[in-house]
Protein backbone atom coordinates (compact mmCIF):
# COMPACT_ATOMS: atom_id res chain seq x y z
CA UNK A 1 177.07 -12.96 -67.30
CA UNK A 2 174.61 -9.82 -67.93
CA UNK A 3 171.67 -10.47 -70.31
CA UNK A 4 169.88 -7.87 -72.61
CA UNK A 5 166.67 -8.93 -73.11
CA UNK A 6 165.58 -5.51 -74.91
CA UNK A 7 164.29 -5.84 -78.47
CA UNK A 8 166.13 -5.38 -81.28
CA UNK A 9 164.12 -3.02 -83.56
CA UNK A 10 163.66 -3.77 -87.05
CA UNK A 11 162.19 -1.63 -89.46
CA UNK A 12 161.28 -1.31 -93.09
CA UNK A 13 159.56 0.96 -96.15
CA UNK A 14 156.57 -2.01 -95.45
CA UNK A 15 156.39 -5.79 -95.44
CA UNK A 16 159.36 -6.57 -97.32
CA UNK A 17 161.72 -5.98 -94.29
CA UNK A 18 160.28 -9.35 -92.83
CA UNK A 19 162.54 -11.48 -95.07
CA UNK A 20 165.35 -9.94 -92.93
CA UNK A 21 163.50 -10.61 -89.61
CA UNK A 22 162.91 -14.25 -90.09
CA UNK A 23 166.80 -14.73 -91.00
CA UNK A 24 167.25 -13.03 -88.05
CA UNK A 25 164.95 -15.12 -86.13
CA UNK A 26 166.30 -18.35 -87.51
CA UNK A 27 170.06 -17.09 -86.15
CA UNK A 28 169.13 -15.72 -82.83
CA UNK A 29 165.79 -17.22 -81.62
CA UNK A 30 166.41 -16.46 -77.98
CA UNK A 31 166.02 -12.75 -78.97
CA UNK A 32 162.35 -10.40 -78.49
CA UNK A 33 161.88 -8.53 -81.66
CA UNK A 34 159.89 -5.24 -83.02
CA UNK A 35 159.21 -5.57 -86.64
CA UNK A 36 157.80 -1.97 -87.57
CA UNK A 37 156.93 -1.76 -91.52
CA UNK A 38 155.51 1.39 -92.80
CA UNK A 39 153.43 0.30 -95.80
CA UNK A 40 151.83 3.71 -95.67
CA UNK A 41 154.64 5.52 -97.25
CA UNK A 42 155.44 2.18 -99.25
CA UNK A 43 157.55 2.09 -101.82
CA UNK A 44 160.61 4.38 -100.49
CA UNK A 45 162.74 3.54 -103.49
CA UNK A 46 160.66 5.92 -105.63
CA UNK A 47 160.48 8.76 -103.14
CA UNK A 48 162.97 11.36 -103.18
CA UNK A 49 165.93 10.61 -101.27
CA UNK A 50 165.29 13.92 -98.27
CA UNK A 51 162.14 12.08 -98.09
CA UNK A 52 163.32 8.74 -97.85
CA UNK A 53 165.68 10.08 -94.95
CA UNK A 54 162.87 11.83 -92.89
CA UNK A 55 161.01 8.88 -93.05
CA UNK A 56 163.73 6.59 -91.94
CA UNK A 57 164.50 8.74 -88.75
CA UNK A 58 160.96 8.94 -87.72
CA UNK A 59 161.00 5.58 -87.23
CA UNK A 60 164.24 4.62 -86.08
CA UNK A 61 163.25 7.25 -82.92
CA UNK A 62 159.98 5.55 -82.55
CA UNK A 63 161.65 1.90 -81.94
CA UNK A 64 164.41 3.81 -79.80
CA UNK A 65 161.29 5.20 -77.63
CA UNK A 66 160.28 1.59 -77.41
CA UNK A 67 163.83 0.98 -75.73
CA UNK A 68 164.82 -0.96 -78.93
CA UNK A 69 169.00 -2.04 -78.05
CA UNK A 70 169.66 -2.02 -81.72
CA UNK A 71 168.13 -0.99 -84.86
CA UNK A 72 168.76 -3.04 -88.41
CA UNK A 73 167.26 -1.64 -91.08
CA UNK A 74 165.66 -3.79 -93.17
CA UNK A 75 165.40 -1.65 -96.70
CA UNK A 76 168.32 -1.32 -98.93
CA UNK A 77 166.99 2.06 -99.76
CA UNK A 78 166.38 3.59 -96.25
CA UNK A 79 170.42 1.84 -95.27
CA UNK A 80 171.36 3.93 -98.66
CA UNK A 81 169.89 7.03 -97.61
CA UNK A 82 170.27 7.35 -93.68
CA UNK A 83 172.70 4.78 -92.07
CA UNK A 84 175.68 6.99 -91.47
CA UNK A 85 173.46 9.78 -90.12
CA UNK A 86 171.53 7.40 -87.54
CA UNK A 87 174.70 6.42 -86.45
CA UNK A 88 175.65 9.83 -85.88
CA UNK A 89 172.81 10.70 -83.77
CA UNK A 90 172.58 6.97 -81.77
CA UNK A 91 175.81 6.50 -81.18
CA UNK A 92 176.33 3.63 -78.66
CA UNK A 93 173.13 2.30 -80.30
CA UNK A 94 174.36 0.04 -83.07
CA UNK A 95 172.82 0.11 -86.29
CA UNK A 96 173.02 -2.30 -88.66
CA UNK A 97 172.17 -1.57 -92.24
CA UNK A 98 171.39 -3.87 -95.50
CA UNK A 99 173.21 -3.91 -99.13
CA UNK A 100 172.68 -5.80 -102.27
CA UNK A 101 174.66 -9.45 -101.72
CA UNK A 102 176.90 -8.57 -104.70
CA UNK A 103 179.84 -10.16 -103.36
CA UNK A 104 178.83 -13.80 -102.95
CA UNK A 105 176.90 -13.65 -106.23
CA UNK A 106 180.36 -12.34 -107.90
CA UNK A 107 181.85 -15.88 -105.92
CA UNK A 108 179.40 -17.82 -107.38
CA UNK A 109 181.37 -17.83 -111.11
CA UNK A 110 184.08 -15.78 -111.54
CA UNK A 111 183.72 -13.91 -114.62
CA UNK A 112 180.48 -14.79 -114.78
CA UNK A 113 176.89 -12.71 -115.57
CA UNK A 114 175.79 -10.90 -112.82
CA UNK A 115 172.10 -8.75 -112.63
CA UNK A 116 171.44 -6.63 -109.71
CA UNK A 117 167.21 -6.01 -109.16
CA UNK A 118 166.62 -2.83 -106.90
CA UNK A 119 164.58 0.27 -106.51
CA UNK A 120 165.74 2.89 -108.93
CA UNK A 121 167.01 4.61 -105.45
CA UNK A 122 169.07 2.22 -104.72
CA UNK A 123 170.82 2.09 -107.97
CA UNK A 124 171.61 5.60 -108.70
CA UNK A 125 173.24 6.23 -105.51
CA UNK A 126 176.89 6.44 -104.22
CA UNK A 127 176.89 3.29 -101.85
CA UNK A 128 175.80 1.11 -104.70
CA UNK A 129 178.35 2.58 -107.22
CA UNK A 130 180.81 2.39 -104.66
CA UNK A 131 180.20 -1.53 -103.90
CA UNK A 132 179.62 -2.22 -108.23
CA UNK A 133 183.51 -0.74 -108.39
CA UNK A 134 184.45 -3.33 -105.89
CA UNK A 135 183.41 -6.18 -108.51
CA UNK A 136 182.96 -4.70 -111.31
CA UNK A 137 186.79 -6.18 -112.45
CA UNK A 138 185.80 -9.91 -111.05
CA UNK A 139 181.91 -10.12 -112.96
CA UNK A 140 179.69 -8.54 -115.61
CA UNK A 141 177.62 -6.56 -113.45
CA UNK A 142 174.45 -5.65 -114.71
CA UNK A 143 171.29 -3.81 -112.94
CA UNK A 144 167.57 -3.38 -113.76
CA UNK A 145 165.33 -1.27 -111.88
CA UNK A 146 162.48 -2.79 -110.44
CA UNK A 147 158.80 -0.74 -110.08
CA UNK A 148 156.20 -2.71 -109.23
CA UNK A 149 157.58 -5.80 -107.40
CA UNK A 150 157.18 -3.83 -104.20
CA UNK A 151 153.54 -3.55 -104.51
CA UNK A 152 152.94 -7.02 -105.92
CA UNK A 153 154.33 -8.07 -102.11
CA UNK A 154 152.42 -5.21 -100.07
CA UNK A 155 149.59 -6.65 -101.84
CA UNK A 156 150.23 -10.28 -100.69
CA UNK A 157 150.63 -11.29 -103.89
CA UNK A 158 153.65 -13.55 -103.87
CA UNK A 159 153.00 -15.93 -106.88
CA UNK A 160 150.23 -16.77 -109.41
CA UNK A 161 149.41 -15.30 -113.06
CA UNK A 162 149.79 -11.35 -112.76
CA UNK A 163 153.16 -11.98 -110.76
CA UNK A 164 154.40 -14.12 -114.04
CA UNK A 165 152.94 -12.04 -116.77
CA UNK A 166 154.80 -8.69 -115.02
CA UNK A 167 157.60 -10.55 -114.24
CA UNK A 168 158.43 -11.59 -118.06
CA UNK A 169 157.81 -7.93 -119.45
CA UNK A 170 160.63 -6.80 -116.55
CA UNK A 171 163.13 -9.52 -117.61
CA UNK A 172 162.00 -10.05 -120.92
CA UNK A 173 165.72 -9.13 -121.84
CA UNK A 174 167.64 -11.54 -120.08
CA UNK A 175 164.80 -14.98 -120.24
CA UNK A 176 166.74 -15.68 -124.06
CA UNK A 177 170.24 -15.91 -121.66
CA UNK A 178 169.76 -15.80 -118.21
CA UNK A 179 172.81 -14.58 -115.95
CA UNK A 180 174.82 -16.52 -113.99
CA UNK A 181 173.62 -14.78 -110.48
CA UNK A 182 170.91 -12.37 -109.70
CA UNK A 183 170.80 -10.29 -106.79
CA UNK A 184 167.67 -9.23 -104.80
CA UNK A 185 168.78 -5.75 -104.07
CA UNK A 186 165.47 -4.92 -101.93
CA UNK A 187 164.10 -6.95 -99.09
CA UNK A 188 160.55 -7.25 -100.57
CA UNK A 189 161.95 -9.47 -103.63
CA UNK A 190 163.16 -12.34 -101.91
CA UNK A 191 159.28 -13.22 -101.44
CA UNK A 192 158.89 -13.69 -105.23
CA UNK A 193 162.51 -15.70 -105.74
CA UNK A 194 160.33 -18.56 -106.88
CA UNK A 195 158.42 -16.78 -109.29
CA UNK A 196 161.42 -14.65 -110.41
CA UNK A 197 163.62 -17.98 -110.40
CA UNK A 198 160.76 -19.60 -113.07
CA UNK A 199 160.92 -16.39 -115.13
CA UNK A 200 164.55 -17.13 -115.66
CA UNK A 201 163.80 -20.95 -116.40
CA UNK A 202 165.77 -21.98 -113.06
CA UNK A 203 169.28 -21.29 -114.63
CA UNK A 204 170.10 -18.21 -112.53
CA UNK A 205 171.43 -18.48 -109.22
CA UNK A 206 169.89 -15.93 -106.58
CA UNK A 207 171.02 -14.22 -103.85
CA UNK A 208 170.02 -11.65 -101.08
CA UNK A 209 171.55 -9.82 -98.01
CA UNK A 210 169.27 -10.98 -95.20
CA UNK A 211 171.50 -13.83 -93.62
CA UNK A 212 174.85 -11.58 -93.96
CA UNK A 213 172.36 -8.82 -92.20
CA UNK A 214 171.45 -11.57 -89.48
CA UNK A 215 174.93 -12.52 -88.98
CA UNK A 216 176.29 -8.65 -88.49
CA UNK A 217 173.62 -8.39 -86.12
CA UNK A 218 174.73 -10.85 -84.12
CA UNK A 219 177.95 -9.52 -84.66
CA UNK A 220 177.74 -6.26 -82.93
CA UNK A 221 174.84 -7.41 -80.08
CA UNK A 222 178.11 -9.50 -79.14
CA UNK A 223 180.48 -7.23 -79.58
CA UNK A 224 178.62 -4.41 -77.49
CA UNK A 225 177.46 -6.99 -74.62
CA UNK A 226 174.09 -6.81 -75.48
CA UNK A 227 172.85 -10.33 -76.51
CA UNK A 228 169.75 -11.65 -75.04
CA UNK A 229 169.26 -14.56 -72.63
CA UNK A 230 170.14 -17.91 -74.45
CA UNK A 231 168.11 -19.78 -72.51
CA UNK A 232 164.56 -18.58 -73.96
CA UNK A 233 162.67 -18.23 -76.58
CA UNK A 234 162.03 -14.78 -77.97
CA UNK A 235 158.57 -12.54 -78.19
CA UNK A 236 158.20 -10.97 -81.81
CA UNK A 237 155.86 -7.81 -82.44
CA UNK A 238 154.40 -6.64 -85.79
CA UNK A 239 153.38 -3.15 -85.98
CA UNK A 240 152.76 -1.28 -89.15
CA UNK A 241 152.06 2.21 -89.98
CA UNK A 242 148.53 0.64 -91.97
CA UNK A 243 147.61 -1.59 -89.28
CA UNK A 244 145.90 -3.94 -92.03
CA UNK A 245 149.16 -4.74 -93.34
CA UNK A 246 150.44 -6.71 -89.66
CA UNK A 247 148.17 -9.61 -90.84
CA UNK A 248 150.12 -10.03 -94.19
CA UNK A 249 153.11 -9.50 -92.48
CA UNK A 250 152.64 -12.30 -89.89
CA UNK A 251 151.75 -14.25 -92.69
CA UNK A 252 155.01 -13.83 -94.63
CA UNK A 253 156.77 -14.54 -91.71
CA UNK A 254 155.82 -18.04 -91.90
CA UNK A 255 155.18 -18.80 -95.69
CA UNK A 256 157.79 -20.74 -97.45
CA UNK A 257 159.77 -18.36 -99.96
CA UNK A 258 162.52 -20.54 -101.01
């Protein structure tokens, strides 16, 4: 059997993006790997969405110079604003994109309280309204915009005193009744589920998309014939667009989150 041992490119607005890369890592270890975060232009989800789409290609061509076989994108915003057209213009390249886990949170209690946390991007746009319409007849789907949690992570700042204190002015409307499920609609939140879990006094269940992201990855490098060796372990490389930033992100690539 033929092995493709060329990296799969993975790319986000900055840091966050690495919550996707280690599920991907934990799935398919045998696989080499090109994280590429671009904290520079961090956050996406409050930039205009033209923006948000020039931004996205620039990169995904940079990781196809680097002969990248696929590219996931790792940033709910950047899949909302660009996945259909890099498809369009890689095609043969798969590209994998990332949406809010709204479906296994609706699962978790039928009829039950539902609150999606994203980028105000995310939110307003067509994907998300079409996937709320999905559910919306199965849960009580609610959705809160989210500035600030972005930088809190670009910062390194994953728990401790200013996390709380901002944390309980954002959901200082669902702490009296927390919902059923909350959803982490961006990849940078799943590094403050803890602290956003203890905001909500541990009664809310919480989701995100990274595994089901992992698993359609591995979906389509099998699909296309273009799964690496299984018989070795995989290189990973960090780049980032503020090369201070690879240090945090190696260091959120190892820190417990759960």
């Amino acid at each position: 059997m033929e092995y493709d041992n060329r990296p799969v490119g993975v790319f986000d607005s900055g840091v966050g993006g690495i919550s996707v890369l280690r599920e991907l890592i934990s799935l398919m270890p045998n696989e080499n790997y090109i994280y590429y975060g671009d904290s520079l232009n961090a956050p996406y989800g409050v930039r205009p969405l033209e923006e948000v789409r020039k931004l996205t290609f620039a990169t995904a061509g940079y990781l196809i110079e680097r002969h990248c076989k696929c590219l996931v994108i790792a940033c709910n915003t950047a899949t909302t604003a660009a996945v259909r057209a890099l498809r369009a213009r890689y095609e043969g390249v798969p590209v994998i994109g990332i949406e809010p886990a709204l479906k296994p949170a609706v699962l978790h209690k039928p009829d039950g309280r539902v609150l999606v946390l994203a980028t105000a991007v995310t939110l307003k746009e067509d994907k998300f309204r079409r996937l709320m319409c999905r559910y919306e007849n199965d849960a009580r789907i609610s959705t809160l915009a989210c500035p600030g949690i972005v930088e809190f992570v670009e910062r390194g700042i994953i728990e401790g005193d200013e996390l709380d204190s901002y944390l309980g002015r954002l959901l200082s409307d669902y702490i009296p009744n927390p919902p059923d499920a909350v959803v982490l609609g961006c990849t940078h939140y799943p590094f403050v589920r803890s602290a956003i879990s203890k905001a909500l006094s541990h009664k809310s269940e919480i989701f995100d998309g990274g595994n089901g992201t992992a698993r359609e990855t591995r979906h389509q490098l099998t699909l296309n014939g273009l799964c690496g060796s299984p018989d070795k372990t995989g290189s990973v490389t960090i780049l980032n667009s503020r090369p201070e930033m690879v240090d945090i992100s190696k260091w959120l690539l190892t820190v417990d989150i759960k």
